[in-house]
Protein backbone atom coordinates (compact mmCIF):
# COMPACT_ATOMS: atom_id res chain seq x y z
CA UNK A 1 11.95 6.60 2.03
CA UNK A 2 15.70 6.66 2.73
CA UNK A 3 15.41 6.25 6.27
CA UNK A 4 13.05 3.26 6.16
CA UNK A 5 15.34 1.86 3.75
CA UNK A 6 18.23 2.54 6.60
CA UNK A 7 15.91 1.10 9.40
CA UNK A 8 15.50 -1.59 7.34
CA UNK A 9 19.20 -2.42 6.87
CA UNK A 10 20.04 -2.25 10.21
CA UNK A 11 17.47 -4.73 10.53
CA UNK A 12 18.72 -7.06 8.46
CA UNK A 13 22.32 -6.77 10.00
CA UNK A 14 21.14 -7.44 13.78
CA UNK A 15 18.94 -10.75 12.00
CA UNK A 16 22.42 -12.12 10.85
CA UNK A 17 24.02 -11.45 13.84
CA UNK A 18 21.72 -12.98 15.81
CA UNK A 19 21.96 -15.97 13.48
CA UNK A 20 25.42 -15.96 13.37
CA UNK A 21 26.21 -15.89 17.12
CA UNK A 22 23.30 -18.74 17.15
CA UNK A 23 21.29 -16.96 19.44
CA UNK A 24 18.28 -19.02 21.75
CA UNK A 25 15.90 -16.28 21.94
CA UNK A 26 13.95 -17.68 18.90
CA UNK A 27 13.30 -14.32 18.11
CA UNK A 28 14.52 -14.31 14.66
CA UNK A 29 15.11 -17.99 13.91
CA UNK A 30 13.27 -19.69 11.29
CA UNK A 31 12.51 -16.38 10.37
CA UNK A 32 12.39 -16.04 6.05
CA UNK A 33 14.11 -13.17 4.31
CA UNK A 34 12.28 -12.40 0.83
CA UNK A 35 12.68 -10.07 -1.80
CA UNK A 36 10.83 -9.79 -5.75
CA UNK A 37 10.84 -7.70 -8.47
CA UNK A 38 8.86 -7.21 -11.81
CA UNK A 39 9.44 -4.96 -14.27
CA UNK A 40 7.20 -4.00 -17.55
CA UNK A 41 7.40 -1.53 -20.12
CA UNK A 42 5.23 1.58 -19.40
CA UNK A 43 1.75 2.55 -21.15
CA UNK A 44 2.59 4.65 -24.32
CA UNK A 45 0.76 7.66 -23.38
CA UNK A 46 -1.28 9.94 -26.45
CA UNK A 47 0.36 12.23 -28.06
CA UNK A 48 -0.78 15.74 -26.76
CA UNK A 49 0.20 19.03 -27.88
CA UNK A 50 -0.06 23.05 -26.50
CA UNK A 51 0.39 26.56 -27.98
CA UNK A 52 3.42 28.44 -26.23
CA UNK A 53 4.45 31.62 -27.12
CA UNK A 54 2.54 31.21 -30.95
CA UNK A 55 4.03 28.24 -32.15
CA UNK A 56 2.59 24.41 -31.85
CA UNK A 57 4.52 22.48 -29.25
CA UNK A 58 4.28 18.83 -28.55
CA UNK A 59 4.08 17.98 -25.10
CA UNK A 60 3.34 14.22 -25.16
CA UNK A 61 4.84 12.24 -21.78
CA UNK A 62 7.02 9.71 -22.40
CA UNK A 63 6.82 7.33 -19.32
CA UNK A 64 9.95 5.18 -17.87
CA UNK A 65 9.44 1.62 -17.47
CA UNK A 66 7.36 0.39 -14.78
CA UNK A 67 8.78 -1.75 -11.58
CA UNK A 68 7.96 -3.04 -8.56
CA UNK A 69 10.88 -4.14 -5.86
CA UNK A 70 9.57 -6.04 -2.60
CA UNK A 71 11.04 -6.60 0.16
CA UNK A 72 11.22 -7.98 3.39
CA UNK A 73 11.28 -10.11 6.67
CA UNK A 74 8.54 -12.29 8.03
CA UNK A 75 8.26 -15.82 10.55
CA UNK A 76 4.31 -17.16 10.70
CA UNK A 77 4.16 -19.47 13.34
CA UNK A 78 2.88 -23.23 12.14
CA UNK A 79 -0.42 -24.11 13.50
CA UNK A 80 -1.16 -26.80 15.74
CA UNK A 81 -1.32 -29.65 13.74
CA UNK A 82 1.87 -29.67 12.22
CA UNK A 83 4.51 -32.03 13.30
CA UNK A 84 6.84 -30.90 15.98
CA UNK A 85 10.44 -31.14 15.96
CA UNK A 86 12.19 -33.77 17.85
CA UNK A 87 15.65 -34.81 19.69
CA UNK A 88 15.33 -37.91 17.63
CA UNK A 89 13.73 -39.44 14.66
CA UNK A 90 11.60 -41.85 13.26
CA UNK A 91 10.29 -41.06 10.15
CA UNK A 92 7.27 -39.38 10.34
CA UNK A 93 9.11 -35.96 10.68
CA UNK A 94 8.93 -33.03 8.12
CA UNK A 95 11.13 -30.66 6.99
CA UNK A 96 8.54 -27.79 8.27
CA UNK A 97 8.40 -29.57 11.26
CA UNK A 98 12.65 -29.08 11.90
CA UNK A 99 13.12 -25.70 10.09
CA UNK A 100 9.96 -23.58 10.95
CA UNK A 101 9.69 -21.51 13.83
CA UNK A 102 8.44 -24.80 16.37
CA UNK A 103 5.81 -22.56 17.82
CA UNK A 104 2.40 -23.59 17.09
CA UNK A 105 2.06 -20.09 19.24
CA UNK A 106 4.48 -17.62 20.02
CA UNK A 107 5.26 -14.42 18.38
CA UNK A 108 4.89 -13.64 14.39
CA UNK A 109 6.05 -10.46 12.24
CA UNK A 110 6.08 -9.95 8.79
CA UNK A 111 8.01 -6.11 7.78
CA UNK A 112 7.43 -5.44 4.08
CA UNK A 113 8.64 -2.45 2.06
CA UNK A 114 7.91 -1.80 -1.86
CA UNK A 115 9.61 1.09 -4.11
CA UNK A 116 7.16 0.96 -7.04
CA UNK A 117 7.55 2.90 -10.46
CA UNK A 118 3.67 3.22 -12.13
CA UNK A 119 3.59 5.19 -15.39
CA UNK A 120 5.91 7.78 -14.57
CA UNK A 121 4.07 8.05 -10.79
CA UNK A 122 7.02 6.59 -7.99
CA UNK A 123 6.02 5.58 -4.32
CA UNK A 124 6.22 3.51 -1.60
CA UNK A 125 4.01 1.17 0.18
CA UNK A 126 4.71 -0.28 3.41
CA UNK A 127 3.05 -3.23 5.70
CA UNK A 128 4.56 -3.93 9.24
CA UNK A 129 2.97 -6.33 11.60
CA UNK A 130 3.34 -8.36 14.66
CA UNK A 131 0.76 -10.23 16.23
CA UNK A 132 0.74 -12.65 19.44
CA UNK A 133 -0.60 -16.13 19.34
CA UNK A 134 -1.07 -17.19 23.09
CA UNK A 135 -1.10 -20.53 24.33
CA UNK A 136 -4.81 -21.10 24.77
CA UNK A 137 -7.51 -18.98 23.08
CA UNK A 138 -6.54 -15.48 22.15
CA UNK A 139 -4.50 -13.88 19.36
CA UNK A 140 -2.98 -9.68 19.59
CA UNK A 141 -2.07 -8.11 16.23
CA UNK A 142 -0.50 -4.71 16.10
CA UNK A 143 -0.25 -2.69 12.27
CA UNK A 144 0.85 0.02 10.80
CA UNK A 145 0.13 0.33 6.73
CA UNK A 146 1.04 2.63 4.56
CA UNK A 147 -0.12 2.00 0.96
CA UNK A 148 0.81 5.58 -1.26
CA UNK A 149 -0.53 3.95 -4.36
CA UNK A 150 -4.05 4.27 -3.18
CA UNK A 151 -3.73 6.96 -0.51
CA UNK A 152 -4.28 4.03 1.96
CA UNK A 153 -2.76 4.66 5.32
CA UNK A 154 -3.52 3.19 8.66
CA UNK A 155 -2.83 1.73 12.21
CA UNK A 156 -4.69 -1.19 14.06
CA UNK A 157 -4.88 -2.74 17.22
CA UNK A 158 -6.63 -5.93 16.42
CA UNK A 159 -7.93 -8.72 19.20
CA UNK A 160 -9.62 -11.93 18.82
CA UNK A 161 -10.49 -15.11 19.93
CA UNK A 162 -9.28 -17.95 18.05
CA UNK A 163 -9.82 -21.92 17.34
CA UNK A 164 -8.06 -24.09 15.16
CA UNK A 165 -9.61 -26.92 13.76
CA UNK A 166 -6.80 -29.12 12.05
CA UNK A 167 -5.53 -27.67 9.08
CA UNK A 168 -8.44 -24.28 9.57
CA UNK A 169 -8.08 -21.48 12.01
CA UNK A 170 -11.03 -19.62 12.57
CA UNK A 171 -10.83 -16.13 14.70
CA UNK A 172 -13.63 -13.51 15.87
CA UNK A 173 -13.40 -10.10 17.75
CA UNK A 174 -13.32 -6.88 17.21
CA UNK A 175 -9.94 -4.22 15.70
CA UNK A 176 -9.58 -0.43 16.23
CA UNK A 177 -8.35 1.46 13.02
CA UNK A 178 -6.57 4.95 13.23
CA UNK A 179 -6.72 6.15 9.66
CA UNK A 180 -7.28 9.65 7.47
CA UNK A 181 -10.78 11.17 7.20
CA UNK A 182 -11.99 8.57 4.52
CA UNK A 183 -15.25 8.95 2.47
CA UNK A 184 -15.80 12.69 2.01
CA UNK A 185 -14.75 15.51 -0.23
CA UNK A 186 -13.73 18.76 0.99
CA UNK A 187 -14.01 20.38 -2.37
CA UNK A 188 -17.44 19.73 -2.98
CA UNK A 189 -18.66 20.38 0.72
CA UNK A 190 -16.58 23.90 0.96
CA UNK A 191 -17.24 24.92 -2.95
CA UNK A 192 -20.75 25.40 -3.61
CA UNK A 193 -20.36 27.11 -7.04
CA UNK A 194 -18.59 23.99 -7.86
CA UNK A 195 -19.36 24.49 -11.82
CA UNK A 196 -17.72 27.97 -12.20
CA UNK A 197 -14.31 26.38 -12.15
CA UNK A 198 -12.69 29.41 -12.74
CA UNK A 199 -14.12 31.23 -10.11
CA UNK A 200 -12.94 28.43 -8.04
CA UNK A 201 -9.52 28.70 -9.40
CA UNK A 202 -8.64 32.19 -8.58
CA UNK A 203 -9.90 31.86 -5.43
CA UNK A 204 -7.51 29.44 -4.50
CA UNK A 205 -4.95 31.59 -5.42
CA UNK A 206 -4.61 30.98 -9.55
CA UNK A 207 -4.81 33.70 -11.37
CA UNK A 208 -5.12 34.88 -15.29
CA UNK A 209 -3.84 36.95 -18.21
CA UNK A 210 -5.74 38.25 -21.50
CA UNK A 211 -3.63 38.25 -24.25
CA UNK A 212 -3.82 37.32 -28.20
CA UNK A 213 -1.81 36.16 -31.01
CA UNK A 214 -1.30 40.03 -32.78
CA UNK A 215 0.08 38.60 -35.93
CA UNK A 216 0.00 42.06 -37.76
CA UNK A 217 1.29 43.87 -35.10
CA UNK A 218 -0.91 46.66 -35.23
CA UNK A 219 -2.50 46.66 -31.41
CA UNK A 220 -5.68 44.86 -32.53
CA UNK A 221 -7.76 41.26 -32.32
CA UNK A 222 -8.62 41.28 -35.73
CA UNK A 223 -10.88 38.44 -36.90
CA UNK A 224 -8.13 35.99 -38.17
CA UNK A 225 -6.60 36.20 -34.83
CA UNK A 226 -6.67 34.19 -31.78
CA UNK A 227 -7.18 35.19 -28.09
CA UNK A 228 -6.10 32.98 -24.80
CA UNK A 229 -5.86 33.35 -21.18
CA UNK A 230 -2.42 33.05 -19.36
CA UNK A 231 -2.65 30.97 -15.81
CA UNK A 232 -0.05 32.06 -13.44
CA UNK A 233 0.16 30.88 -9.49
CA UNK A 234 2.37 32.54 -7.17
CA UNK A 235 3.33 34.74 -10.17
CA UNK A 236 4.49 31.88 -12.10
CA UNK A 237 3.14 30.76 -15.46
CA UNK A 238 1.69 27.61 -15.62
CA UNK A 239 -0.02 27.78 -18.70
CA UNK A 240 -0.65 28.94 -22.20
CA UNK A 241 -4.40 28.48 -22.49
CA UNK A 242 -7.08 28.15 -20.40
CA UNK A 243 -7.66 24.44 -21.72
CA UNK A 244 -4.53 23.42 -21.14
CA UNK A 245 -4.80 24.95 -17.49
CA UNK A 246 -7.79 22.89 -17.30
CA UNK A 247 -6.83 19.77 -18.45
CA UNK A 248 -2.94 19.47 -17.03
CA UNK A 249 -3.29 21.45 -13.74
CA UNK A 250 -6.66 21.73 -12.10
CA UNK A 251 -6.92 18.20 -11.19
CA UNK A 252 -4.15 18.48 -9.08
CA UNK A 253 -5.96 21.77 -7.64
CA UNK A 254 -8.10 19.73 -6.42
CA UNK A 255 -6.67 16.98 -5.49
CA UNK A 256 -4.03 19.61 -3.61
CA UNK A 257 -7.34 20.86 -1.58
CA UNK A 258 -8.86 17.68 -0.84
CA UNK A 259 -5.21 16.18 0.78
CA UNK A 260 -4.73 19.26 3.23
CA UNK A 261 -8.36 19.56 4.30
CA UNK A 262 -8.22 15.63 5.06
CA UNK A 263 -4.86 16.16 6.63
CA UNK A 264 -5.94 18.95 8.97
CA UNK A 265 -8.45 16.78 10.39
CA UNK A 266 -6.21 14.97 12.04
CA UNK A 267 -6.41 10.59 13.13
CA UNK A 268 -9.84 9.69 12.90
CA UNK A 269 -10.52 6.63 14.82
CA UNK A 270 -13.11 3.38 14.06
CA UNK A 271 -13.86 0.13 15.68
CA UNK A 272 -14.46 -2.76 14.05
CA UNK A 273 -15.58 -6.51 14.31
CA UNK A 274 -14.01 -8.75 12.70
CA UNK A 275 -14.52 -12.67 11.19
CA UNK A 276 -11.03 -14.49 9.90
CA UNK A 277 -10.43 -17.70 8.83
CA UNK A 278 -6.80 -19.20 7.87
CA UNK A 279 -6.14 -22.22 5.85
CA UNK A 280 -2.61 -24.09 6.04
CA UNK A 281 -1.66 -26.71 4.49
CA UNK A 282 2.06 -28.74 3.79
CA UNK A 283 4.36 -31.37 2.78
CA UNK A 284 8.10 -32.00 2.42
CA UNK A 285 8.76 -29.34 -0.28
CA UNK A 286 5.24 -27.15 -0.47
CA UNK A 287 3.11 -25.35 1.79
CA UNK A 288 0.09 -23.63 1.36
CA UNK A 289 -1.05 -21.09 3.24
CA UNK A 290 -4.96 -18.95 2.27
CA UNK A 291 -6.71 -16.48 4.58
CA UNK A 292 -9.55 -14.10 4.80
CA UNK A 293 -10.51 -11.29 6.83
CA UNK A 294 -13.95 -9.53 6.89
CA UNK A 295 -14.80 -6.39 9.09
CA UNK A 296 -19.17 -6.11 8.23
CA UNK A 297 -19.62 -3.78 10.94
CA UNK A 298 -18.12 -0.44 12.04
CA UNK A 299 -18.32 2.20 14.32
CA UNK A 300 -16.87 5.48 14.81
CA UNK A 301 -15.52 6.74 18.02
CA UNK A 302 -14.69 10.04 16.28
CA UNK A 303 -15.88 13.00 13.75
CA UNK A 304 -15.45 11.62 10.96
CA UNK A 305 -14.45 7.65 11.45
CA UNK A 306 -15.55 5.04 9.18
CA UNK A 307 -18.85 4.00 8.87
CA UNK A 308 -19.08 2.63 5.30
CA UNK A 309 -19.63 -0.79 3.85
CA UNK A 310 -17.84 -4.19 4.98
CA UNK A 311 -14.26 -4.16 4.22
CA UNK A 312 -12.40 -7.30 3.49
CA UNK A 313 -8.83 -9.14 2.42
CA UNK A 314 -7.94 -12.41 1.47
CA UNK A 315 -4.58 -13.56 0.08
CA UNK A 316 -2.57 -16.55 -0.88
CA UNK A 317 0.91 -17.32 -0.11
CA UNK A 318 2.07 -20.64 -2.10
CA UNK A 319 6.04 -21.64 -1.58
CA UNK A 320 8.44 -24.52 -2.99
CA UNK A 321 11.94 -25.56 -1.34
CA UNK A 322 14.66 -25.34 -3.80
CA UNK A 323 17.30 -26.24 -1.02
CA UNK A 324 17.07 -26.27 2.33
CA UNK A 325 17.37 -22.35 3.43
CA UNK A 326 15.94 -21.41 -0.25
CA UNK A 327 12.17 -21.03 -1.48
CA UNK A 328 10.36 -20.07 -4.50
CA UNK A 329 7.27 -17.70 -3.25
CA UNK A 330 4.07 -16.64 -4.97
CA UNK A 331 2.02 -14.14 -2.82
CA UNK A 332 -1.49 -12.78 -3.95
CA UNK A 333 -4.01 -10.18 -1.98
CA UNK A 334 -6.79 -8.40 -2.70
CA UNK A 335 -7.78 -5.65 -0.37
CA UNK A 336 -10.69 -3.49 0.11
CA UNK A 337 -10.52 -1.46 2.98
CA UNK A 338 -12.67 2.47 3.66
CA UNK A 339 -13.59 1.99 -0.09
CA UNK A 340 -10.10 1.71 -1.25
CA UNK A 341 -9.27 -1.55 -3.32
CA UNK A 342 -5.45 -2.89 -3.55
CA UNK A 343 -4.15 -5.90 -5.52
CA UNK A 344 -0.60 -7.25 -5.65
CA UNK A 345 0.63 -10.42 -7.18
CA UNK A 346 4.35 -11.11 -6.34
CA UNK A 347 6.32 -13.99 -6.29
CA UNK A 348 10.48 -13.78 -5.93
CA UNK A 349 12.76 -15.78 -3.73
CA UNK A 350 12.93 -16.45 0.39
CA UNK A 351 15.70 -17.23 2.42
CA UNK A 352 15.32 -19.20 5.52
CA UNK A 353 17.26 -18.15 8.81
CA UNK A 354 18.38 -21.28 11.17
């Protein structure tokens, strides 16, 4: 995370540069800085308790607040039937017409980076993209998306044919996705005696310990007594009881065996077609901007690529000048993608680079 975070900076610094030594390549003007953060307090978990060494201990989790810091650096080229800008004027210009990017094609990016903070879990999620309008009929998209929320990570190349239709842009073609082994479960395929979860248990390495409570001291279980199992891994104790092995650590057994089975896979790849459509609309101090992607058919070009339902996204981005380099944002998507779902409603500040 800390060297994205550097990458990221350095980013920023070369974007003012550029700016600042008023550089022609349009490569970063018009381009919009953003960042956002929410914060809320944290669910207030159940009290839970455990037996260590004889005596009732509480071990109830006490979760830090929650948050959710966005980040980033974007420029979406205006479609075609916005109002270009001009040496001179005569009133019919907009302000999107002067200050966006000018290129009803060209070259769009959008970099975004999130540190997130979900009842006591933190991660990262990460969306970087730059895509290609051309001049006549075709649009190139290259992505890489990381989302550790939802163990969602992937890489497309994604090209399509494209027609715009006023304020509607309407594209078609087909995307190949490099992504994890989604859609199967290692645990249950390699473990047939699935039920005998101790069995299971030691033979991933976890092992136990008889002992009871000997109150009396005199060597035996008598019937006032209790007896429990110690769970040790690696020759470390990990727990008191056998139900509190089960219900704090052997979800993350196998959770633990799922991840490296999928990882040792390796890349799976899938192709994809793909149906979009892109909805933009503006005046003086608001524009609009709604789109939708939907993949209904896919193949896999490897062992275990994708071959599940349709996946889909659509999302909203809303923004309102407050001067002329300064916007108010809201951003909405919903995502489904290899039976994954992801939602995330933001809104913060952007910053405008002339």
């Amino acid at each position: 995370m800390r060297n994205s975070i550097y990458i990221f900076l350095v980013f920023i610094i070369l974007l003012l540069w550029s700016n600042k030594c008023n550089a022609q390549l349009g490569l970063f003007k018009y381009g919009t800085f953003y960042c956002g953060i929410g914060l809320n307090n944290s669910l207030n978990e159940a009290n839970t308790y455990t037996i260590q060494n004889g005596l009732l201990t509480e071990t109830s989790i006490d979760n830090e607040f929650n948050y959710r810091f966005s980040f980033g650096f974007r420029r979406l080229a205006r479609l075609n039937f916005e109002q270009k800008g001009k040496s001179y004027t005569d009133g019919s210009e907009t302000k999107w017409g002067m200050f966006r990017s000018s290129l009803a094609n060209g070259l769009e990016y959008n970099f975004n980076y999130e540190m997130v903070r979900d009842r006591g879990l933190e991660f990262t999620n990460s969306d970087y993209w730059i895509r290609y309008l051309s001049n006549n009929f075709y649009q190139l998209n290259l992505q890489a998306t990381n989302l550790e929320g939802i163990d969602l990570k992937y890489q497309q190349i994604d090209l399509r044919l494209k027609a715009d239709l006023r304020a509607l842009r309407i594209t078609i073609g087909g995307v190949c996705r490099f992504h994890n082994a989604y859609g199967i479960d290692p645990f249950t395929r390699d473990f047939n005696n699935a039920d005998d979860f101790e069995a299971i248990a030691e033979e991933l390495g976890y092992n136990n310990e008889y002992y009871f409570l000997d109150l009396n001291n005199n060597n035996h279980l008598d019937r006032e007594e209790q007896s429990f199992y110690r769970w040790y891994f690696d020759g470390v104790e990990i727990a008191e009881t056998t139900s509190e092995f089960f219900k704090y650590h052997y979800s993350g057994i196998i959770n633990k065996y799922n991840k490296e089975e999928i990882e040792a896979l390796g890349i799976q790849q899938t192709i994809s077609a793909v149906v979009g459509v892109n909805w933009y609309k503006y005046n003086d101090t608001y524009h609009t901007l709604l789109w939708a992607n939907v993949l209904p058919y896919n193949e896999p070009l490897s062992d275990y690529g994708y071959e599940g339902g349709i996946d889909y996204e659509v999302g909203a981005l809303i923004q309102k000048d407050i001067t002329n380099s300064l916007a108010f944002y809201l951003e909405a998507v919903y995502l489904s993608y290899f039976d994954r779902e992801n939602y995330n409603i933001k809104t913060g500040l952007n910053y405008i680079i002339k």
